[in-house]
Protein backbone atom coordinates (compact mmCIF):
# COMPACT_ATOMS: atom_id res chain seq x y z
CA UNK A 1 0.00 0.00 0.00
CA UNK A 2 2.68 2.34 1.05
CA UNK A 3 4.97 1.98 -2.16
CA UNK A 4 0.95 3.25 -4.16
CA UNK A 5 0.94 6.12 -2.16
CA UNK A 6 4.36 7.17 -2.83
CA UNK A 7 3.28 7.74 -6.29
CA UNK A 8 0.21 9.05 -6.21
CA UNK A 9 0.62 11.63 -3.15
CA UNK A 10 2.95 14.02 -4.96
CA UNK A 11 0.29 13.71 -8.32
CA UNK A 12 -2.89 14.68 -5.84
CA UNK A 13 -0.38 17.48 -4.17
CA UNK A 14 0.00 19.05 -7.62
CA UNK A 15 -3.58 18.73 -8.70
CA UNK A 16 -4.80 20.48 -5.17
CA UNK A 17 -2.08 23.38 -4.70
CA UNK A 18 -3.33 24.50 -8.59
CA UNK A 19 -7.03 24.33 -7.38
CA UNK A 20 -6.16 26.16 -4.04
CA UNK A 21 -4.39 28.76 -6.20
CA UNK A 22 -7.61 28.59 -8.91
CA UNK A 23 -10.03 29.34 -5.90
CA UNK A 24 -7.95 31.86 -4.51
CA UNK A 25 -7.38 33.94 -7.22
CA UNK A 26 -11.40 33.31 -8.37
CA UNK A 27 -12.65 34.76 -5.03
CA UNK A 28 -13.28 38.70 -4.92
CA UNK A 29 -11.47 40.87 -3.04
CA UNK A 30 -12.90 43.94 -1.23
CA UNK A 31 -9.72 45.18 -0.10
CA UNK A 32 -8.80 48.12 -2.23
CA UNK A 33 -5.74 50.37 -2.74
CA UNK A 34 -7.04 52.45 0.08
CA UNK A 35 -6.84 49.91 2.85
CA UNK A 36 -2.81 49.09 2.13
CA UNK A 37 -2.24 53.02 2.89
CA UNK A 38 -4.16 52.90 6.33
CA UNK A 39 -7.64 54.58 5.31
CA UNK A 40 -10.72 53.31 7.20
CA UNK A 41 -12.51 50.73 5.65
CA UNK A 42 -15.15 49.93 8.41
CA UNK A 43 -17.75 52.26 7.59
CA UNK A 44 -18.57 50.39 4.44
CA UNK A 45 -21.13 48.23 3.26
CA UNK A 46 -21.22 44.67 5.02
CA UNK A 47 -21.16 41.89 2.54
CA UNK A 48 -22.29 38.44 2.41
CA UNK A 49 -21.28 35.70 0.19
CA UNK A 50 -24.02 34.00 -2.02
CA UNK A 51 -24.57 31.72 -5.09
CA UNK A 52 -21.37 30.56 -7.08
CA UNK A 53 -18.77 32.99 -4.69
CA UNK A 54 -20.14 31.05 -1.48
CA UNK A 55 -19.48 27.59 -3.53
CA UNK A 56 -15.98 28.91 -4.70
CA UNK A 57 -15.09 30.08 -0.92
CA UNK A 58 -16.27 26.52 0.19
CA UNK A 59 -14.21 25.14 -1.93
CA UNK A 60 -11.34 26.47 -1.39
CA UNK A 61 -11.34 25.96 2.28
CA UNK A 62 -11.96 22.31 2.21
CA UNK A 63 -9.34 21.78 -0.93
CA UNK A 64 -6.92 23.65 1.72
CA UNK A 65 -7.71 21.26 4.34
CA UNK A 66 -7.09 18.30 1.92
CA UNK A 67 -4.02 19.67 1.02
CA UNK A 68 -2.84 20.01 4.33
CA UNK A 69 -3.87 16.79 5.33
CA UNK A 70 -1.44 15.24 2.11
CA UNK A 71 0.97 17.55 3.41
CA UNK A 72 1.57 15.72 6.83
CA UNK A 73 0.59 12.51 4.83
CA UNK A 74 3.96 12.83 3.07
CA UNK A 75 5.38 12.53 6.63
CA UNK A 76 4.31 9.66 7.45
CA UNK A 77 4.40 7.95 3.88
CA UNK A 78 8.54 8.31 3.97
């Protein structure tokens, strides 16, 4: 069993760090320009997620979990 894994842990590493870096970059960002120079961004609007941006944050968290999980599996695998 442990020689399979060997092989296909580094595959399902690759395939999960490019969908982690796929969600990430798909989600929107409500930090602008005038948050990294110290302006006050609490008076704004509050914002929920819904539809296809709650599905893509989803996502992403639990592909992050399962690609820290295959990231301590590799330490045990070895």
């Amino acid at each position: 069993m442990y020689p399979l894994m060997k092989q296909i842990l580094p595959i399902a590493q690759a395939i999960l760090a490019v969908l982690l870096i796929l969600g990430i970059l798909f989600q929107r960002s409500d930090a602008g320009l005038g948050s990294a120079f110290g302006q006050d961004t609490f008076g704004g609007v509050k914002y929920e997620k819904r539809g296809a941006e709650k599905i893509i944050f989803v996502g992403t968290v639990i592909v992050a979990i399962l690609f820290a999980i295959s990231a301590f599996a590799v330490l045990f695998v070895k």
